[in-house]
C-alpha atoms as a PDB file:
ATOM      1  CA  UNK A   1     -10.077  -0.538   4.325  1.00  0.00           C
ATOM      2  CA  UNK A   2     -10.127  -3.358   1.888  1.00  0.00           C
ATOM      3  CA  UNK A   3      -9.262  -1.972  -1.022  1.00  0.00           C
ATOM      4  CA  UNK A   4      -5.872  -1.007  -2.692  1.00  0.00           C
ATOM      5  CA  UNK A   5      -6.202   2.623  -2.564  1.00  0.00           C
ATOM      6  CA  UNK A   6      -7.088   2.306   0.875  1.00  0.00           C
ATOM      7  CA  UNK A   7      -4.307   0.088   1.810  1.00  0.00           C
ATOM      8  CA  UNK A   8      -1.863   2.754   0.231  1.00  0.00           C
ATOM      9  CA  UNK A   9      -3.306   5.746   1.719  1.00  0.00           C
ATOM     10  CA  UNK A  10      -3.360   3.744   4.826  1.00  0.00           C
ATOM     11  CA  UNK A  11       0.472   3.197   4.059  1.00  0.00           C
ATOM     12  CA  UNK A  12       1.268   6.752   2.865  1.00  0.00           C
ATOM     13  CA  UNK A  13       0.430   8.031   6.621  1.00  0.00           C
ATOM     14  CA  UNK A  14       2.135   5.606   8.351  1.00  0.00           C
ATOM     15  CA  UNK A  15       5.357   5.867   6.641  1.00  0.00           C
ATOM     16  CA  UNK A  16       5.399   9.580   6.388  1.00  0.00           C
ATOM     17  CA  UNK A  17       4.926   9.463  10.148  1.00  0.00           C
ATOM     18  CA  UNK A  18       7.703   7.148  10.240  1.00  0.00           C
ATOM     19  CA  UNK A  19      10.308   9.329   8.216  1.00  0.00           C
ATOM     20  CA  UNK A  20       9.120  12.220  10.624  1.00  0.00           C
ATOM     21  CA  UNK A  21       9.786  10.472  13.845  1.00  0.00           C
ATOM     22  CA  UNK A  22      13.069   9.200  12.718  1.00  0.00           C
ATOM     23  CA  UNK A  23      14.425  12.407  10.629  1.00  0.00           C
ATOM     24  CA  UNK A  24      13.098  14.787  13.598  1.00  0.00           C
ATOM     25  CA  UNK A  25      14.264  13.297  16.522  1.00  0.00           C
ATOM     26  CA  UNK A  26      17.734  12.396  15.047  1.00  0.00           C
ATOM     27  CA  UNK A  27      18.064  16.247  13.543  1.00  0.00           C
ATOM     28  CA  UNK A  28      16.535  17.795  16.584  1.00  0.00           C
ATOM     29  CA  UNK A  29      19.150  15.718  18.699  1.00  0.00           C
ATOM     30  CA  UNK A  30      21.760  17.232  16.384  1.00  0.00           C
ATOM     31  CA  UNK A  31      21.036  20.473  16.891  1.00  0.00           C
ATOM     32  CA  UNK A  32      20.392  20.224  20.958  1.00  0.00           C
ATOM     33  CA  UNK A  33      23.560  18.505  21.634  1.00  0.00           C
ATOM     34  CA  UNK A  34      25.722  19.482  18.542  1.00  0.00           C
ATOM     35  CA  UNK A  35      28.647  19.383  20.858  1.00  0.00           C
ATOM     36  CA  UNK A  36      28.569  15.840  21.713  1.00  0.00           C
ATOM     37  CA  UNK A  37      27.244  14.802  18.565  1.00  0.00           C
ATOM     38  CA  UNK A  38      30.316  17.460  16.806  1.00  0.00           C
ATOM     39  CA  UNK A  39      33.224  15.339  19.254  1.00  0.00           C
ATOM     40  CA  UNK A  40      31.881  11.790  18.353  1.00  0.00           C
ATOM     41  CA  UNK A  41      31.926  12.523  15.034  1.00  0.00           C
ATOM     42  CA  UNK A  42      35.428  13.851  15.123  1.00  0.00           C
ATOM     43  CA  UNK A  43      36.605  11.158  16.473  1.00  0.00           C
ATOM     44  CA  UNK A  44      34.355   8.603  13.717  1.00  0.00           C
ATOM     45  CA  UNK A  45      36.133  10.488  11.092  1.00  0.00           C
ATOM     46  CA  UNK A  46      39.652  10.896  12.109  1.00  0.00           C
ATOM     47  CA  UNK A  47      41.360   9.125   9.704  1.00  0.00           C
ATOM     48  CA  UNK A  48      39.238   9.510   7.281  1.00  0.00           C
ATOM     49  CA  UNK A  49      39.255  11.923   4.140  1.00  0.00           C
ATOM     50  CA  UNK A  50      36.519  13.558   5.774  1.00  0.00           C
ATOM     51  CA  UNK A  51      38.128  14.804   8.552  1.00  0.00           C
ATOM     52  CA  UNK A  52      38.889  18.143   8.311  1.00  0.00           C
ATOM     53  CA  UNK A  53      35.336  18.881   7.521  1.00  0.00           C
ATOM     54  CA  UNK A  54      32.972  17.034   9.797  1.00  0.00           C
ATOM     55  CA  UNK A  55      31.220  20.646  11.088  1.00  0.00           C
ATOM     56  CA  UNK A  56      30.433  21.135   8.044  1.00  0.00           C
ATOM     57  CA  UNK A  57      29.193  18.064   6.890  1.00  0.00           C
ATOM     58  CA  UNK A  58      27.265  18.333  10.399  1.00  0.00           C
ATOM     59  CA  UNK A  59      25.669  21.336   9.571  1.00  0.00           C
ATOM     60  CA  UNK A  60      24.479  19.628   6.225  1.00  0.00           C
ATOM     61  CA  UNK A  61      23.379  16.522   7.563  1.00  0.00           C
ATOM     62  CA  UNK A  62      21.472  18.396  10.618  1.00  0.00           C
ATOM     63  CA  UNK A  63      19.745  20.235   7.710  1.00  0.00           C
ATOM     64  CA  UNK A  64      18.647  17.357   5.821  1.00  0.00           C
ATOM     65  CA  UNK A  65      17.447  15.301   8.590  1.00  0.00           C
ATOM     66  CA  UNK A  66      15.258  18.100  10.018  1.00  0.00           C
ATOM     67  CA  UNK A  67      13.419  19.416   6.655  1.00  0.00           C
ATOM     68  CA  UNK A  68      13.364  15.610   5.846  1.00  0.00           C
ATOM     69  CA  UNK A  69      11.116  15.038   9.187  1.00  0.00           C
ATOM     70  CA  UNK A  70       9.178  18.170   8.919  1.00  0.00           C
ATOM     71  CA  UNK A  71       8.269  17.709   5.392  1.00  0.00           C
ATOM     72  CA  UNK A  72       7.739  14.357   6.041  1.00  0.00           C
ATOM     73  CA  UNK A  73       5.270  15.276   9.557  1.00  0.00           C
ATOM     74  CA  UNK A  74       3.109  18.233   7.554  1.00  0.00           C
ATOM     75  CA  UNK A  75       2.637  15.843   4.290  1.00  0.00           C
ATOM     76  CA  UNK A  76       1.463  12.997   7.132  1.00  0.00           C
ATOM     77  CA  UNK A  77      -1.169  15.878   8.338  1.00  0.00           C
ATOM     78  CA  UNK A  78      -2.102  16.993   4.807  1.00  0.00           C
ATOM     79  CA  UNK A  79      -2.597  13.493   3.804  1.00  0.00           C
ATOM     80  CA  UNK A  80      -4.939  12.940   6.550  1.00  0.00           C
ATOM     81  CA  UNK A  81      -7.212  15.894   5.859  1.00  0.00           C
ATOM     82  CA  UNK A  82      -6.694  16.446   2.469  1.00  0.00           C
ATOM     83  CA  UNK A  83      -4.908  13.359   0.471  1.00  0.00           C
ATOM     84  CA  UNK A  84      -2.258  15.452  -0.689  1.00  0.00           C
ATOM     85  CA  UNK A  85       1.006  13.482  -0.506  1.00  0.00           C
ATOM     86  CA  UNK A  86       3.052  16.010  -2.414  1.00  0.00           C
ATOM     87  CA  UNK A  87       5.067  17.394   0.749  1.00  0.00           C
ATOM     88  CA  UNK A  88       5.332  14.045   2.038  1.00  0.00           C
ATOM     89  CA  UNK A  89       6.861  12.821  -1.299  1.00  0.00           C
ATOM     90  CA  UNK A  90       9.223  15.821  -0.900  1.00  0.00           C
ATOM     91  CA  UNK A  91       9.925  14.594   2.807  1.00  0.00           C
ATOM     92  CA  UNK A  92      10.653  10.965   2.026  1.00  0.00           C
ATOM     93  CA  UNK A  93      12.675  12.319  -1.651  1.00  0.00           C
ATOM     94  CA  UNK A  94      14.680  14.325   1.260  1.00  0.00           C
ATOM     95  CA  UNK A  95      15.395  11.217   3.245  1.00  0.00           C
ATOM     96  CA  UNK A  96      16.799   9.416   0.321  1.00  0.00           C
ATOM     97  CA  UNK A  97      19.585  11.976   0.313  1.00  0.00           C
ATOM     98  CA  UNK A  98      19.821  12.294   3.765  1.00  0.00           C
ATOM     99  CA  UNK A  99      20.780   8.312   4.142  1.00  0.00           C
ATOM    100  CA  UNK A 100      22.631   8.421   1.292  1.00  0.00           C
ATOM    101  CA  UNK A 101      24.936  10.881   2.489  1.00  0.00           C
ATOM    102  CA  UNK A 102      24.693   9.094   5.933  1.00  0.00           C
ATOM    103  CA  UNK A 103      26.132   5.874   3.871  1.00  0.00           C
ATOM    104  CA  UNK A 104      28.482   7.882   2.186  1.00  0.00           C
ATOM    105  CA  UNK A 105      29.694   8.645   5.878  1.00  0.00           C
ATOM    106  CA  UNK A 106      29.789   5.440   6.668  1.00  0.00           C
ATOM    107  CA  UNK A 107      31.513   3.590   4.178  1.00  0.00           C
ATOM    108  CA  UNK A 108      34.154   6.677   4.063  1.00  0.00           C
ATOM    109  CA  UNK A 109      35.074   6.061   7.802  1.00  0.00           C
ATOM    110  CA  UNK A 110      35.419   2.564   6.595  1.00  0.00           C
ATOM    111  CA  UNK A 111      32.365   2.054   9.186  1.00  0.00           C
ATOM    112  CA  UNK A 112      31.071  -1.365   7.088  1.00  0.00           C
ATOM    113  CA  UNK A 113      28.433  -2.219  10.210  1.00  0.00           C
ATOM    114  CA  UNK A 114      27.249   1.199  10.313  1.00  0.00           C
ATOM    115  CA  UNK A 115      26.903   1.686   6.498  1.00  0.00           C
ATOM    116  CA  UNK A 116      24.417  -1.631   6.195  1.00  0.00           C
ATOM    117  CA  UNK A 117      22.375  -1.019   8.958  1.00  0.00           C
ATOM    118  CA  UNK A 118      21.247   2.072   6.789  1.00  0.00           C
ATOM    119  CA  UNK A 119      20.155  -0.141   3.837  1.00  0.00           C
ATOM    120  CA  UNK A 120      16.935  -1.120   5.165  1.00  0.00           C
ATOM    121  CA  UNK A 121      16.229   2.432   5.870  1.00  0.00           C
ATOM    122  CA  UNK A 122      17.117   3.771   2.362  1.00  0.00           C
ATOM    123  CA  UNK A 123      15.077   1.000   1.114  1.00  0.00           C
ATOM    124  CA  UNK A 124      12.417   2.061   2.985  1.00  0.00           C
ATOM    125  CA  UNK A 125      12.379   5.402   1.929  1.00  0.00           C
ATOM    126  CA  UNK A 126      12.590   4.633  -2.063  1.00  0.00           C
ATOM    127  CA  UNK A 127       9.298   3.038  -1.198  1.00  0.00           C
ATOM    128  CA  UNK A 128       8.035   5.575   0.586  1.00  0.00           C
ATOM    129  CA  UNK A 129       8.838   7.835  -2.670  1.00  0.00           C
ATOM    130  CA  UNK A 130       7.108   5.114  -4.991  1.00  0.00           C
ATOM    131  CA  UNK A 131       4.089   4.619  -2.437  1.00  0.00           C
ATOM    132  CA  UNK A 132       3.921   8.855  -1.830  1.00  0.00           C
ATOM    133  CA  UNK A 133       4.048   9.589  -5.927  1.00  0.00           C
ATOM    134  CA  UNK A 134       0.609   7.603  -6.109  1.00  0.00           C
ATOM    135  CA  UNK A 135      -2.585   9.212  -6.228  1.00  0.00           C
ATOM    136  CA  UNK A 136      -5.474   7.713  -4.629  1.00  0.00           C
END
C-alpha cells in the first residue's frame, strides 16, 4: 500500500468504521436507556430555548446517529468487497448533520466546553465526505 489510491482506500475503511463505532454505539445507547439519557438532557436544557422540546429533539438526534453508523458500517463492508463508498459517503454526509445539530445543542444550552469538543469530530467527518466522494 504505497500508493495514493491505496492510502485513501486504506483511509475510506478506517474512517467509515470510525463514524460507525461512534454514531452506533452513541444512538444504540440512546435508544436502550432513553430514560436516562431523556432526564439528563432535561436537565442540560432547562433554561434553554430548547426546553420544552428535548423528546423530540431526542427522537431526531437518536435517528441521525443510528442511520449515520449503519450507513456508515455497510459502506465500510461494501468498500471492502466491492470499493463502493457511496453508502459510506451517505453515512459520514449523515454525521455532518448529526454533529451539527449536536453543536447546535450545545452552544444553545450555552454548553461552550461541550460545543468544541465536537469540532474535531465535525472536522473529521467533512473529511471523511471529501476522502468517501473519491473514486479509486
Amino acid at each position: 500500500m504505497k500508493t495514493p489510491s491505496e492510502a485513501i482506500f486504506l483511509i475510506q475503511i478506517l474512517i467509515s468504521a470510525f463514524l460507525a463505532i461512534l454514531f452506533l454505539q452513541s444512538g444504540i445507547d440512546k435508544v436502550v436507556d432513553r430514560r436516562g439519557n431523556l432526564e439528563w438532557l432535561k436537565g442540560h436544557f432547562a433554561k434553554s430555548p430548547l426546553a420544552g422540546i428535548v423528546p423530540l429533539l431526542l427522537t431526531a438526534i437518536t435517528a441521525l446517529e443510528i442511520l449515520a453508523g449503519a450507513l456508515s458500517a455497510i459502506g465500510c463492508v461494501l468498500i471492502i468487497f466491492s470499493r463502493d463508498s457511496t453508502l459510506a459517503f451517505y453515512g459520514a454526509v449523515i454525521a455532518a448533520i448529526a454533529i451539527t445539530a449536536l453543536f447546535f445543542g450545545q452552544r444553545m444550552a450555552k454548553e461552550y466546553a461541550g460545543a468544541a469538543i465536537l469540532v474535531p469530530y465535525f472536522l473529521m467527518a467533512l473529511t471523511a465526505i471529501y476522502l468517501l466522494a473519491l473514486n479509486v
